[in-house]
Protein backbone atom coordinates (compact mmCIF):
# COMPACT_ATOMS: atom_id res chain seq x y z
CA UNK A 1 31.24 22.21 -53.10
CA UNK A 2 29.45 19.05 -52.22
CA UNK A 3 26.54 19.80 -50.01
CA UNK A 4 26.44 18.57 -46.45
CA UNK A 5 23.24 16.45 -45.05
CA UNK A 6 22.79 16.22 -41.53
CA UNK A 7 21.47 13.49 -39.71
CA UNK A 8 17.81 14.51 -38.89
CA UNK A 9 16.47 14.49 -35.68
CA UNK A 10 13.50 11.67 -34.92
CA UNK A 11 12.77 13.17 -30.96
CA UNK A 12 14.20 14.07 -27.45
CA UNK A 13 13.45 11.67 -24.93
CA UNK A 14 13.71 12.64 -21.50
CA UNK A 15 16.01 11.54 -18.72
CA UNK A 16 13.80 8.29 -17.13
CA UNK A 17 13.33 7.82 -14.19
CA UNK A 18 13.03 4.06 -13.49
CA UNK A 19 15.00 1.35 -11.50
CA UNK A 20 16.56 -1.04 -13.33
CA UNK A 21 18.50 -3.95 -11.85
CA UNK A 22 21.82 -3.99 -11.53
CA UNK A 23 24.23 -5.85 -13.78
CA UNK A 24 26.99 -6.54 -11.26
CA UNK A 25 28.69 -5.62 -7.98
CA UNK A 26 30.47 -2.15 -8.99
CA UNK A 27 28.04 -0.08 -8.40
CA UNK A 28 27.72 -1.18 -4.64
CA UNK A 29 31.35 0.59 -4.14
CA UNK A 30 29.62 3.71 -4.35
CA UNK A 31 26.81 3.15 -2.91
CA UNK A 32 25.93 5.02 0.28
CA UNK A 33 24.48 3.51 3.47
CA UNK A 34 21.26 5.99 3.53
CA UNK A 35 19.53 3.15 6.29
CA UNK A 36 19.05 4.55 9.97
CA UNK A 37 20.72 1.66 12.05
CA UNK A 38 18.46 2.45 15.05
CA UNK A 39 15.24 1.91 12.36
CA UNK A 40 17.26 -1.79 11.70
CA UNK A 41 17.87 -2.90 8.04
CA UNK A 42 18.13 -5.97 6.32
CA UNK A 43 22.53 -6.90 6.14
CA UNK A 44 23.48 -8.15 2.89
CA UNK A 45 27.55 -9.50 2.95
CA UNK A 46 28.76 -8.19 -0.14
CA UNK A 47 30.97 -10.82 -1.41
CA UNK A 48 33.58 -10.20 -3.96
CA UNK A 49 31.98 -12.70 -6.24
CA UNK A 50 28.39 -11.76 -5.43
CA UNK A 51 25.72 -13.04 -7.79
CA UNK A 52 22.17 -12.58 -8.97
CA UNK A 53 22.22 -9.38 -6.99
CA UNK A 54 19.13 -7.85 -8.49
CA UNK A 55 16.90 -10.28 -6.98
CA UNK A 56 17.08 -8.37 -3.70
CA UNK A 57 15.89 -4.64 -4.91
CA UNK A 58 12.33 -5.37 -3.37
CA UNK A 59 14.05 -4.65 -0.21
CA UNK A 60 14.59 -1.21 -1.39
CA UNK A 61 16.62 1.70 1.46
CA UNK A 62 15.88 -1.69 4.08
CA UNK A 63 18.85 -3.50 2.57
CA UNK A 64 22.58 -2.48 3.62
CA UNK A 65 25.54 -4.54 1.75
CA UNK A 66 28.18 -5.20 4.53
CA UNK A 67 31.94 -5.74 4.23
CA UNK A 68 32.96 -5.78 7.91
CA UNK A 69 31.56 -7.22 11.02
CA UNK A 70 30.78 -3.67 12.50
CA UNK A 71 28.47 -2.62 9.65
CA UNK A 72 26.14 -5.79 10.97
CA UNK A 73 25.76 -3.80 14.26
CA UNK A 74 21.86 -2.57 14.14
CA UNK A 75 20.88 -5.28 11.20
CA UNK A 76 17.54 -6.90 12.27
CA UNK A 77 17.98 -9.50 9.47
CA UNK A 78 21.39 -10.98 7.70
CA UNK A 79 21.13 -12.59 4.24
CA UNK A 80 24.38 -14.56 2.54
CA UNK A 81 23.40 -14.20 -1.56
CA UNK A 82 24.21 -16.17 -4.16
CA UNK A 83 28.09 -16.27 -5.49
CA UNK A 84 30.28 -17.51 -8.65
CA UNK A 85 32.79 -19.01 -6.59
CA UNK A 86 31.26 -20.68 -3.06
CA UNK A 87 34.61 -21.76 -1.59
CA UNK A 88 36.43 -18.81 -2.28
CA UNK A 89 33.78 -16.22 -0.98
CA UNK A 90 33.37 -18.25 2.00
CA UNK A 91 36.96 -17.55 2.80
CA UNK A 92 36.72 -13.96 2.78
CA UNK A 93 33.30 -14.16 4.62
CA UNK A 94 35.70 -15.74 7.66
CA UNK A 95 38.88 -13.29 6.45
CA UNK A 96 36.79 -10.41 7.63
CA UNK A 97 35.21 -11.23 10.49
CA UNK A 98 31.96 -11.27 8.92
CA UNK A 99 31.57 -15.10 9.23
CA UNK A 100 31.94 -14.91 13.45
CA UNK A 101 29.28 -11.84 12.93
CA UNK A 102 26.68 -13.83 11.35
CA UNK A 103 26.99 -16.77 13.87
CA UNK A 104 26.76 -14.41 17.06
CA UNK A 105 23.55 -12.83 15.18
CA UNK A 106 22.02 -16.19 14.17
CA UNK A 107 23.00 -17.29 17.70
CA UNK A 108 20.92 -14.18 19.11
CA UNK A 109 18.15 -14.81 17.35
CA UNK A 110 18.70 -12.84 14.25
CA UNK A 111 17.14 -14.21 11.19
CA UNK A 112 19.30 -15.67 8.97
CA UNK A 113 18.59 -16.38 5.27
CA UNK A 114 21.27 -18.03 2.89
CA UNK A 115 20.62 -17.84 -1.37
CA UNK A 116 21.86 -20.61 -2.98
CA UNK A 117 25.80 -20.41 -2.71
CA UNK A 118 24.48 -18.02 0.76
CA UNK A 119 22.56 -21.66 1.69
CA UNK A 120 25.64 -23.61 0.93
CA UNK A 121 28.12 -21.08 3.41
CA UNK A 122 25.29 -21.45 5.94
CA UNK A 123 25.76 -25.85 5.61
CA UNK A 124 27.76 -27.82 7.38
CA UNK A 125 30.67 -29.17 4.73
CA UNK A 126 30.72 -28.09 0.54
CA UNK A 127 32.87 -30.57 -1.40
CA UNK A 128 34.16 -29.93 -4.68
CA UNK A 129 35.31 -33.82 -6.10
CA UNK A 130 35.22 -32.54 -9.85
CA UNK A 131 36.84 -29.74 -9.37
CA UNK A 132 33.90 -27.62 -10.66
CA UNK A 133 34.99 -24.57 -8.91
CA UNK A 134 38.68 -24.79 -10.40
CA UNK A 135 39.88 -25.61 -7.09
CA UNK A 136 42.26 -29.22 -6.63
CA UNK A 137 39.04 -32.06 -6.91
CA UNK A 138 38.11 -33.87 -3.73
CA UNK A 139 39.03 -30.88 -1.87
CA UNK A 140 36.56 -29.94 1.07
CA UNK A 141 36.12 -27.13 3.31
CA UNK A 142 33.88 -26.89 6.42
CA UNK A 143 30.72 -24.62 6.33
CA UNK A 144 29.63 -22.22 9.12
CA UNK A 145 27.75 -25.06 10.56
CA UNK A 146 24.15 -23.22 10.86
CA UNK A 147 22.60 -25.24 8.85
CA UNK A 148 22.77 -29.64 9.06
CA UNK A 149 23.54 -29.67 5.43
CA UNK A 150 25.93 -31.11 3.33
CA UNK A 151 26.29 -30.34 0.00
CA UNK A 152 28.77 -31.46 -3.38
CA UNK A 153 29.58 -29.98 -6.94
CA UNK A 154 28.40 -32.08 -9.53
CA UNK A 155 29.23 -31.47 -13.30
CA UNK A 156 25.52 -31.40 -14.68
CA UNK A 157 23.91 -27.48 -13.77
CA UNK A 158 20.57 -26.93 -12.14
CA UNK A 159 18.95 -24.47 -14.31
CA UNK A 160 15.17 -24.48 -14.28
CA UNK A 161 12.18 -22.23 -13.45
CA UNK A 162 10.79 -23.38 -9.77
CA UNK A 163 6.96 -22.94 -8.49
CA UNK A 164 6.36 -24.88 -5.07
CA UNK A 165 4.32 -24.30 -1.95
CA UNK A 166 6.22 -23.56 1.05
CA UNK A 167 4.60 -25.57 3.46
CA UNK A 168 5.73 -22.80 6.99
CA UNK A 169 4.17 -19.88 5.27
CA UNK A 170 1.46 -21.79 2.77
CA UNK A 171 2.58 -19.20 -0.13
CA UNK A 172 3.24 -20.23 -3.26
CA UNK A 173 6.72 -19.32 -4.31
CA UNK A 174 8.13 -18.56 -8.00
CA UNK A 175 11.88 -18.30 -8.84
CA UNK A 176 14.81 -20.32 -10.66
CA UNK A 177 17.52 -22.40 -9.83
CA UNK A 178 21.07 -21.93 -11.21
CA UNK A 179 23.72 -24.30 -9.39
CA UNK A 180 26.01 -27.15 -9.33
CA UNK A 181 25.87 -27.76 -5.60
CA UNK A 182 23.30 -30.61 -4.42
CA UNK A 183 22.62 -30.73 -1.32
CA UNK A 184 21.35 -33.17 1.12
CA UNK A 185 19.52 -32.65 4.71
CA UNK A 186 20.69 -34.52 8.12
CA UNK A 187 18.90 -34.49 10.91
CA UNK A 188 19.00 -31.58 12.36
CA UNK A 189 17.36 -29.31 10.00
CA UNK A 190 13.83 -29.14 9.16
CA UNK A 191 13.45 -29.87 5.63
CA UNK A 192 10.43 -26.96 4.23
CA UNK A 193 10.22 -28.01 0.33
CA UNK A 194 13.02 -30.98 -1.18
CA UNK A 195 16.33 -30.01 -2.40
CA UNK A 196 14.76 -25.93 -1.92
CA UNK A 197 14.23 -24.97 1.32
CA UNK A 198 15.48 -25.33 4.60
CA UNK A 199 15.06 -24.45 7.82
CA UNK A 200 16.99 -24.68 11.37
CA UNK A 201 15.47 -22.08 14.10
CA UNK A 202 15.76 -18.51 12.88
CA UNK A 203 18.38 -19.89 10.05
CA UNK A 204 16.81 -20.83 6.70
CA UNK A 205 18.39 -21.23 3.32
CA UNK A 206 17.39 -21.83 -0.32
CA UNK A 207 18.04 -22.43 -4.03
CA UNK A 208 15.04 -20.28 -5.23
CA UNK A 209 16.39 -17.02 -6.21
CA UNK A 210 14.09 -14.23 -6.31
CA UNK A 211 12.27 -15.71 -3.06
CA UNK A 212 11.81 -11.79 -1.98
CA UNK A 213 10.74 -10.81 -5.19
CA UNK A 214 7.06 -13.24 -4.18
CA UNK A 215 5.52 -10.43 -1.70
CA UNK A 216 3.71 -12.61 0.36
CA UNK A 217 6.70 -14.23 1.51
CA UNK A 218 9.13 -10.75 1.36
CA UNK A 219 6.53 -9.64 4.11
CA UNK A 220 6.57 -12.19 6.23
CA UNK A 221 10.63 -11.96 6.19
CA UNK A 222 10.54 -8.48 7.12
CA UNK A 223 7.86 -9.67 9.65
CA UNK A 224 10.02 -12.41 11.20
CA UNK A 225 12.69 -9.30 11.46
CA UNK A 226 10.96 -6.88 13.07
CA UNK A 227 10.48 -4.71 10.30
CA UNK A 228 8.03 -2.68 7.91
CA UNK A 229 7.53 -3.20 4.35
CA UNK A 230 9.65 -0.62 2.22
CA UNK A 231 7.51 1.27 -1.02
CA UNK A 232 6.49 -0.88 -3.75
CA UNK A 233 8.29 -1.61 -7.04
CA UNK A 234 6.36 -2.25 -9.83
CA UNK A 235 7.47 -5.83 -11.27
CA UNK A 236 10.36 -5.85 -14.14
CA UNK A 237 8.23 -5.97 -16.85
CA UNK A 238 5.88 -2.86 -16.07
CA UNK A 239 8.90 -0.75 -15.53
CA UNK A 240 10.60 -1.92 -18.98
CA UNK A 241 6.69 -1.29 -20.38
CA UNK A 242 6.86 1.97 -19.17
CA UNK A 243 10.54 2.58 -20.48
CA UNK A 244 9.06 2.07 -23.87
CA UNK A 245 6.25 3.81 -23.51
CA UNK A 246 8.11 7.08 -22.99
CA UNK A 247 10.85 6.58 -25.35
CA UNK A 248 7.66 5.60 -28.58
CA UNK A 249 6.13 9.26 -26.84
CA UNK A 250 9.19 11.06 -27.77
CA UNK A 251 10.43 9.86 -31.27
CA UNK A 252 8.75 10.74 -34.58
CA UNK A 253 7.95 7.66 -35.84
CA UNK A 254 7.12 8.72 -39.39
CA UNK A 255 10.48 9.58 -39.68
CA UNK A 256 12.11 6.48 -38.13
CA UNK A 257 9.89 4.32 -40.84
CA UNK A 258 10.86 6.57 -43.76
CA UNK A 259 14.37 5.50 -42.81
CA UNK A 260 13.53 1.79 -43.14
């Protein structure tokens, strides 16, 4: 009889504990509402085409994804994200009720903070003449009107890594821009930092994702809300650093490099 080798073993590494940020919208289906709505919490709308989720984990048990107009009730701050289809996500923001919600709130002096496709929703008109977003070109539809902005899909994609100073707060911001929309101001909105940040009243809106991942200014938004900073997360790269660290404690590395 042939003899049998096993496979040897090189280590056991333990179960990690360590937040890592989420690849998509599924897990959200499951996730529970833990928030007190009495304490307030920040209302994210949870569109069906949500984007760049991750970029909002600083907010930690403050943030609450919504899908119906009477989960906003208790929300001390309401933030559109980011989404793959603008149009389309827009429509089921009004579909559910959601869209009126946001307007009351904004109208009660709720801050309001729209992320990219979020700052787009919050404008007054998106047009689509290339048919970028697969819908018929030159189409149009009408924003929620909380923002004097207009803004239309061009072919070439914004994609770049952003540093500016916002001149309300006087932080400096870091973050990156991924869109097609560009969008232009009229007169009724304060523009904060060119073709990045806006501002009308307690409505603002932005292309920077990962403007709450800059503490300085994730602070202030909570401040503007009414609301205390949630714990600390260590930044990305410490917690993948310390991912490593533990899984290099628990393998043999002899063995791994006789295997080589």
């Amino acid at each position: 009889m042939q003899e049998q080798t096993g496979v040897p073993t090189v280590g056991v590494i333990p179960m990690l504990d360590v937040t890592l940020p989420e690849e998509d919208g599924v897990w959200l289906d499951s996730r529970a509402a833990a928030t007190d709505a009495d304490a307030g919490f920040v209302a994210i709308a949870r569109l069906p085409r949500v984007s760049n989720l991750d970029e909002f984990a600083p907010l930690g048990p403050l943030a609450r994804w919504v899908s119906r107009p009477d989960e906003l009730a208790g929300a001390r701050a309401v933030i559109i994200p980011g989404s793959k289809s603008t149009a389309a996500d827009l429509n089921w923001l009004r579909q559910t009720g959601l869209a009126a919600g946001i307007t009351r709130l904004a109208g009660a002096g709720v801050p309001v903070l729209g992320v990219c496709g979020g700052l787009q929703m919050l404008g007054q008109s998106i047009r689509d003449p290339h048919g970028i977003e697969g819908r018929v070109p030159g189409a149009g539809v009408p924003g929620l009107g909380l923002l004097d902005l207009h803004t239309e899909f061009m072919p070439d994609k914004t994609t770049v890594q952003t540093t500016f100073t916002d001149p309300e707060t006087g932080f400096a911001l870091t973050g990156y821009e991924i869109h097609h929309g560009q969008t232009r101001a009229g007169g009724g909105v304060q523009t904060l930092a060119p073709g990045l940040l806006w501002r009308q009243g307690n409505v603002r809106g932005t292309y920077l994702h990962g403007l709450l991942e800059n503490p300085a200014y994730l602070e202030r938004f909570l401040g503007w809300a009414g609301l205390p900073l949630p714990p600390g997360l260590d930044s990305l790269d410490a917690r993948l650093d310390a991912i490593a660290a533990q899984v290099r404690a628990g393998l043999d590395w002899s063995v791994i490099e006789g295997m080589l």
